[in-house]
Structures are given as C-alpha cells and as structure tokens.
PDB file of N, CA and C in Angstrom:
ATOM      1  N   UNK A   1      83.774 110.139  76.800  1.00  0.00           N
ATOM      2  CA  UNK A   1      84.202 108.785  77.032  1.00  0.00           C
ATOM      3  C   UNK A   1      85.268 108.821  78.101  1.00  0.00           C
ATOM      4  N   UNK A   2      84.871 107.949  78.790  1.00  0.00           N
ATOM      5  CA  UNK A   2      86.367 107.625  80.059  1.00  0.00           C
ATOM      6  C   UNK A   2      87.349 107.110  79.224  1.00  0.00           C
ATOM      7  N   UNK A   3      88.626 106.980  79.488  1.00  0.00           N
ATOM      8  CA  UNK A   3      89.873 106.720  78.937  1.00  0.00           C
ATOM      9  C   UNK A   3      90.760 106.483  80.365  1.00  0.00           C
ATOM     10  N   UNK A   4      91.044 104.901  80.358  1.00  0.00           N
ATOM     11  CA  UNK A   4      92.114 104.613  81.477  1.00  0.00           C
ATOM     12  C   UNK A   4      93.459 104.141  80.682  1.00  0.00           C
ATOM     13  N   UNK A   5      94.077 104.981  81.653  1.00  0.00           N
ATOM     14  CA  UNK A   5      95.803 104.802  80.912  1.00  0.00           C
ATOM     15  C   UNK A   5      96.297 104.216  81.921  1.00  0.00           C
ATOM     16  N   UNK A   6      97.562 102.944  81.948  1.00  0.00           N
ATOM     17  CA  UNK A   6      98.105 102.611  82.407  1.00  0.00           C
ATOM     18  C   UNK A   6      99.287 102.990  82.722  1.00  0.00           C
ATOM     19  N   UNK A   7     100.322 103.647  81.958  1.00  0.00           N
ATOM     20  CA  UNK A   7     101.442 104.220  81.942  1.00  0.00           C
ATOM     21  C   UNK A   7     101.769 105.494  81.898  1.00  0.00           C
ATOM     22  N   UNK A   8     101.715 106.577  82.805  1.00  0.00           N
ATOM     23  CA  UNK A   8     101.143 106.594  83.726  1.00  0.00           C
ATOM     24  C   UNK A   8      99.720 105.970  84.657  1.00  0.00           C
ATOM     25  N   UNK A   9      99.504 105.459  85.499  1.00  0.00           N
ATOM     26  CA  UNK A   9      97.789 104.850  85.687  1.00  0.00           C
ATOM     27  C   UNK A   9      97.337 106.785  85.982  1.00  0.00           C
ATOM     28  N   UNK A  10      96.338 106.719  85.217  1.00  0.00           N
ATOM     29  CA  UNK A  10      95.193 107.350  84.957  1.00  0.00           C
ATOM     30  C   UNK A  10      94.152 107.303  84.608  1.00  0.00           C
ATOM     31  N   UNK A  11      93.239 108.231  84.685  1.00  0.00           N
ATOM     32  CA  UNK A  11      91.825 108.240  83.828  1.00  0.00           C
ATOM     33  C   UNK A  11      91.522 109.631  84.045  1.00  0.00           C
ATOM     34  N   UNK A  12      91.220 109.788  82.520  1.00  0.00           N
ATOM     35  CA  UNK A  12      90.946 111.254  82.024  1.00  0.00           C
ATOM     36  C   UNK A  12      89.584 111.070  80.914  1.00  0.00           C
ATOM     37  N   UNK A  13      88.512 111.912  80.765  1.00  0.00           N
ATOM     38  CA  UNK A  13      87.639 112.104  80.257  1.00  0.00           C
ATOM     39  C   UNK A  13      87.820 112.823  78.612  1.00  0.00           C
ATOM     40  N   UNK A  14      87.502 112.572  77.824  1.00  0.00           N
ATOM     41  CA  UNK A  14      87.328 113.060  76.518  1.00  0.00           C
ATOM     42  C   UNK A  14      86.184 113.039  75.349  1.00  0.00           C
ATOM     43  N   UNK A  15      86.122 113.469  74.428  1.00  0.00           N
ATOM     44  CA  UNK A  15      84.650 113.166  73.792  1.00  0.00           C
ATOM     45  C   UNK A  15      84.819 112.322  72.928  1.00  0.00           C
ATOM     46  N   UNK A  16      84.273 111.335  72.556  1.00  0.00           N
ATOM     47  CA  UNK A  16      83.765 110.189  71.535  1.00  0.00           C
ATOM     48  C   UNK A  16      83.891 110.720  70.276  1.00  0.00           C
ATOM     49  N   UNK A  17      83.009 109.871  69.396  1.00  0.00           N
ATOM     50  CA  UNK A  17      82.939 110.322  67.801  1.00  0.00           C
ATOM     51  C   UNK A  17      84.084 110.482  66.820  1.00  0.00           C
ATOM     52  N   UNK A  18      85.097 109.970  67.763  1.00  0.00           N
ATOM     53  CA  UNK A  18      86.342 109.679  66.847  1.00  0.00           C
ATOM     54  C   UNK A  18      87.093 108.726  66.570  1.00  0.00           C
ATOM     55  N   UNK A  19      88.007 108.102  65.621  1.00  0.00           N
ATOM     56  CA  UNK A  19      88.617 107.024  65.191  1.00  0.00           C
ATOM     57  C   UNK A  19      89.885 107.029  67.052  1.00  0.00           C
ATOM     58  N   UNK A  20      89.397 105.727  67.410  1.00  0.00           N
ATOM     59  CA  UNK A  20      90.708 105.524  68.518  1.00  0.00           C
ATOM     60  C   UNK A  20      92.086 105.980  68.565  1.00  0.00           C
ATOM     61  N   UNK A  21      92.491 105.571  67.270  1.00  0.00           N
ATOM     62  CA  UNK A  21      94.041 106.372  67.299  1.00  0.00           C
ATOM     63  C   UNK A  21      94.169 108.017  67.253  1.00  0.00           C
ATOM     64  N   UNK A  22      93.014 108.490  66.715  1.00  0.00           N
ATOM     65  CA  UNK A  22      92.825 109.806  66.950  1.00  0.00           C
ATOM     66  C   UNK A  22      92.776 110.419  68.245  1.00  0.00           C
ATOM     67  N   UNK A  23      91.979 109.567  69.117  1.00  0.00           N
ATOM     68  CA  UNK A  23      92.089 109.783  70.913  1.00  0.00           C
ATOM     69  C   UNK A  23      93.402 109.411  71.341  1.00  0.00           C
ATOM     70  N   UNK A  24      94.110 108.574  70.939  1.00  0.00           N
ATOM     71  CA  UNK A  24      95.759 108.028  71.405  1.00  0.00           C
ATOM     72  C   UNK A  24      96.740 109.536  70.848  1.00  0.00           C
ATOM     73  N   UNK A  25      96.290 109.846  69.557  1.00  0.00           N
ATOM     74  CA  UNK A  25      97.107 110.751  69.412  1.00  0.00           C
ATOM     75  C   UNK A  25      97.085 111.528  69.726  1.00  0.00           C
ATOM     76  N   UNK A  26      96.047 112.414  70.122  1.00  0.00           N
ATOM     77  CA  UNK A  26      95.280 113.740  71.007  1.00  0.00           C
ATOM     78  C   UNK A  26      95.799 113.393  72.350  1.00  0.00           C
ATOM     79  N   UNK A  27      95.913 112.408  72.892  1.00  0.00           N
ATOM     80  CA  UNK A  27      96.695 112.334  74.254  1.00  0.00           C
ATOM     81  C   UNK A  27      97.998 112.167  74.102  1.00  0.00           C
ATOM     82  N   UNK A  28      98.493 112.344  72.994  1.00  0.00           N
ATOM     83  CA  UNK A  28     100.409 112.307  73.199  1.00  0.00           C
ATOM     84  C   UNK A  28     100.953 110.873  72.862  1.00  0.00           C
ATOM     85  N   UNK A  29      99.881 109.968  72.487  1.00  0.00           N
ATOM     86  CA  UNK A  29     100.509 108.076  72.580  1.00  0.00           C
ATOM     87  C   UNK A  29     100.622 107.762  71.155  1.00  0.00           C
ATOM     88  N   UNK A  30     101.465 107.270  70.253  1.00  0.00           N
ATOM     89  CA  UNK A  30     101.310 106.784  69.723  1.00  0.00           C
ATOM     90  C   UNK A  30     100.672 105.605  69.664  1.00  0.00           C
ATOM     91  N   UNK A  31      99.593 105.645  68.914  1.00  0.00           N
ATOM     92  CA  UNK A  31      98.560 104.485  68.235  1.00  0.00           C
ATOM     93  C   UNK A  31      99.812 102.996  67.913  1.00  0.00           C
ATOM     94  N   UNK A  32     100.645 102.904  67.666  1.00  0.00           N
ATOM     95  CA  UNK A  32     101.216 101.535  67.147  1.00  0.00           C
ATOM     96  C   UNK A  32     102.236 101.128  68.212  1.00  0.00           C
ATOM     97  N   UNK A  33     101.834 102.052  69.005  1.00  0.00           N
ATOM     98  CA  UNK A  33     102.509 101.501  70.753  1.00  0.00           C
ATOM     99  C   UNK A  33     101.435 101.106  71.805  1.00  0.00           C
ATOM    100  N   UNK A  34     100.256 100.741  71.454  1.00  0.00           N
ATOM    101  CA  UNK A  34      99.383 101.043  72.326  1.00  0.00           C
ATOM    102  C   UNK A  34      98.408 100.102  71.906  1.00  0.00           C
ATOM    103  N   UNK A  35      97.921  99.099  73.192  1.00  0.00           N
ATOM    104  CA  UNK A  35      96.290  98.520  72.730  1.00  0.00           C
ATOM    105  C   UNK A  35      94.991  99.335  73.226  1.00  0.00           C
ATOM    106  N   UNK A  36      94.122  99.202  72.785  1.00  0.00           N
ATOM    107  CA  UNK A  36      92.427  99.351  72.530  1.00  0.00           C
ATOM    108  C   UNK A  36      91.828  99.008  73.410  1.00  0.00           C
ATOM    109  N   UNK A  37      91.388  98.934  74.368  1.00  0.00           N
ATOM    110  CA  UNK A  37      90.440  97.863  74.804  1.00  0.00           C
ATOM    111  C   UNK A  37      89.133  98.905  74.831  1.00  0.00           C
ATOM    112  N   UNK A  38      88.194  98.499  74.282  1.00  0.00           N
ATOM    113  CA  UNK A  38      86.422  99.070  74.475  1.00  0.00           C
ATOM    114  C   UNK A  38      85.797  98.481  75.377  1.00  0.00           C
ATOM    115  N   UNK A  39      85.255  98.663  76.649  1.00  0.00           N
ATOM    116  CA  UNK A  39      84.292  98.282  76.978  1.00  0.00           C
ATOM    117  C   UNK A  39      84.268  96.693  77.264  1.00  0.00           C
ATOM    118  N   UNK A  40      85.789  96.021  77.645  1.00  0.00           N
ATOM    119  CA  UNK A  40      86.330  94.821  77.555  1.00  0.00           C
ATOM    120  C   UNK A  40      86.862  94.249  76.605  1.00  0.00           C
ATOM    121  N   UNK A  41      86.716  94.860  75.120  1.00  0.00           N
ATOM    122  CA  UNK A  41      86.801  93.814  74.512  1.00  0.00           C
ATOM    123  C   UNK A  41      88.359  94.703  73.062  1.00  0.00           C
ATOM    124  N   UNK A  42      89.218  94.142  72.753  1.00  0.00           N
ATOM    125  CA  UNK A  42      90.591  94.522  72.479  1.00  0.00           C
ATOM    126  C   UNK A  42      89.947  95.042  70.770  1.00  0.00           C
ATOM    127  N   UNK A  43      90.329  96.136  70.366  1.00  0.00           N
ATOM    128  CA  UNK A  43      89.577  96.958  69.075  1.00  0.00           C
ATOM    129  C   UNK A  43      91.116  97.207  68.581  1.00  0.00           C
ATOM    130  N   UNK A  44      90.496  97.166  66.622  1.00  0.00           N
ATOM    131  CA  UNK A  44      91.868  97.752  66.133  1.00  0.00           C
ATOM    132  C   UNK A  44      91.337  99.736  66.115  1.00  0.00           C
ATOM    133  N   UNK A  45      92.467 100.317  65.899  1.00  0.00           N
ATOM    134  CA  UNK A  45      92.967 101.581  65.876  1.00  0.00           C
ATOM    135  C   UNK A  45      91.894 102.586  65.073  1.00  0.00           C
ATOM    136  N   UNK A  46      91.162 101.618  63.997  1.00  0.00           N
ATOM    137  CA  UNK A  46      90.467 102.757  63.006  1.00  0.00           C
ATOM    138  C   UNK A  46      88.606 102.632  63.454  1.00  0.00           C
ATOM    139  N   UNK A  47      88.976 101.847  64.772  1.00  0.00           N
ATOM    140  CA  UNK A  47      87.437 101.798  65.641  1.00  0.00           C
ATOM    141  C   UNK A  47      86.472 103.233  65.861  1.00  0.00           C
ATOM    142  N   UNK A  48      85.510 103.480  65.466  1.00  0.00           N
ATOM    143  CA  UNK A  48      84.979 104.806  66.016  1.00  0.00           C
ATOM    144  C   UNK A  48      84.647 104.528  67.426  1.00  0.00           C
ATOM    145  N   UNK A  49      84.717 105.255  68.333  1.00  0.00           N
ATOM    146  CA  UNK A  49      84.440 105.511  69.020  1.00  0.00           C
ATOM    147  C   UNK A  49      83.587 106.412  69.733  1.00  0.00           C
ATOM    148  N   UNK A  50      82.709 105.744  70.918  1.00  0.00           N
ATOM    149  CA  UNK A  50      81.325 106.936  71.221  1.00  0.00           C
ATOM    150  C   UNK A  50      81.735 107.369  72.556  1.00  0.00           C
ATOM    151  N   UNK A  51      80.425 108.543  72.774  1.00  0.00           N
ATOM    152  CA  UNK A  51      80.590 109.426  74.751  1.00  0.00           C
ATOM    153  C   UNK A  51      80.059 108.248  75.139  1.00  0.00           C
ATOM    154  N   UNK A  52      80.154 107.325  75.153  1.00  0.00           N
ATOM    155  CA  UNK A  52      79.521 106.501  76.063  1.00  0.00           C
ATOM    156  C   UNK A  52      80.409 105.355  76.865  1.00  0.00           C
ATOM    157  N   UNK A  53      81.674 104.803  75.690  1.00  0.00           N
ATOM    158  CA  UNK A  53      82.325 104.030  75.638  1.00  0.00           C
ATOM    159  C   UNK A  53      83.354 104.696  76.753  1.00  0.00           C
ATOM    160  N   UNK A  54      83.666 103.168  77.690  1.00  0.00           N
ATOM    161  CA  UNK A  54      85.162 103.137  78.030  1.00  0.00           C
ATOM    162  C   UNK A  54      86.061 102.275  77.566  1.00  0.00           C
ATOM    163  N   UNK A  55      87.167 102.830  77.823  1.00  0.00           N
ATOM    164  CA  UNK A  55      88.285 102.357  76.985  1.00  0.00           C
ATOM    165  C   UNK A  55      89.596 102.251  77.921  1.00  0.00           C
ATOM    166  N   UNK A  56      90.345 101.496  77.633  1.00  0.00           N
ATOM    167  CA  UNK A  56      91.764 101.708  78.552  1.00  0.00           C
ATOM    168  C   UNK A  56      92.591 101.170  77.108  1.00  0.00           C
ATOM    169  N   UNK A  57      93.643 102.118  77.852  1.00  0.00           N
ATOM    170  CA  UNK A  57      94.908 101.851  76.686  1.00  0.00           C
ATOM    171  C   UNK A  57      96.229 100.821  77.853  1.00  0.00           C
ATOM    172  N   UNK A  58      96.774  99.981  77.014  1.00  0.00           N
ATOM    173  CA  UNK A  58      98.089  99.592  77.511  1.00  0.00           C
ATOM    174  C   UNK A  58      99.237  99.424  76.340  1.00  0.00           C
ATOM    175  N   UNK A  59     100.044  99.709  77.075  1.00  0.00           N
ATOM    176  CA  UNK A  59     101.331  99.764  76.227  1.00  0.00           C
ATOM    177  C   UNK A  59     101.804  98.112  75.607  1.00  0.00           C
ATOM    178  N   UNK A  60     101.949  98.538  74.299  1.00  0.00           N
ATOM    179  CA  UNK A  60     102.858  97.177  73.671  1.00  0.00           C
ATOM    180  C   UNK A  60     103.854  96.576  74.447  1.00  0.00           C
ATOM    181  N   UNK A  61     104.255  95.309  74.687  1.00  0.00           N
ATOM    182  CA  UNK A  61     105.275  94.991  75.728  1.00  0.00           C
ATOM    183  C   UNK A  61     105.554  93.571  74.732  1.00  0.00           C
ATOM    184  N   UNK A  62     106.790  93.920  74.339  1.00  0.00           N
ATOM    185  CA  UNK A  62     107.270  92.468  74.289  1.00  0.00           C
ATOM    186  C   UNK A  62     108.529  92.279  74.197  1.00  0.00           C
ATOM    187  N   UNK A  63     108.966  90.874  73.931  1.00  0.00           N
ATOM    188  CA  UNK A  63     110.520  90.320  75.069  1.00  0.00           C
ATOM    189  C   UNK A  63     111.056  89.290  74.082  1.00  0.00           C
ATOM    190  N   UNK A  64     112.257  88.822  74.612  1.00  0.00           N
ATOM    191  CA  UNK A  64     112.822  87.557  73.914  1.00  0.00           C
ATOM    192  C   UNK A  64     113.222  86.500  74.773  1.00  0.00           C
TER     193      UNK A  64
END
C-alpha cells in the first residue's frame, strides 16, 4: 500500500493486511494524533487495510 505523510510530506510503500493504527505505529506516529484517509475517504483507526489501498495520514490540528 502507498502511504502519504504530510509531516514530513512523503510517501513510502508498505504492506496491507493490517489494522491502520498498526501502519501509524510501525511508522513512528501515533494513531490518536493522526487522520486516515483511504482511498479519499476519512477511516477510523481499527480499519483493515489492503496492498492495494492508498492512504495519507495528516496530523490532528486544532486551536482556540
């Protein structure tokens, strides 16, 4: 699966077949700092994920 990171901007390749936060955590991100997006569309954390799927992560951001 492709995997685009924003913070750093990247994209790095990895294999599917696993729960999303499992790919966030295997790359160093904490899962409850971080959104989902599949293939356009915004997924919670315990999503499986396939080699087929792309995904981009962005960081939680919020303000007062």
């Amino acid at each position: 699966m492709i995997v685009r990171l924003r913070q750093p901007r990247r994209e790095v390749t990895v294999r599917g077949g696993r729960v999303a936060h499992r790919v966030l955590e295997d790359l160093g991100l904490a899962p409850a700092g971080h959104l989902i997006i599949r293939n356009g569309t915004l997924v919670p954390s315990d999503t499986m994920l396939d080699d087929d799927d792309v995904i981009e992560v962005r960081p939680v951001v919020s303000g007062g």
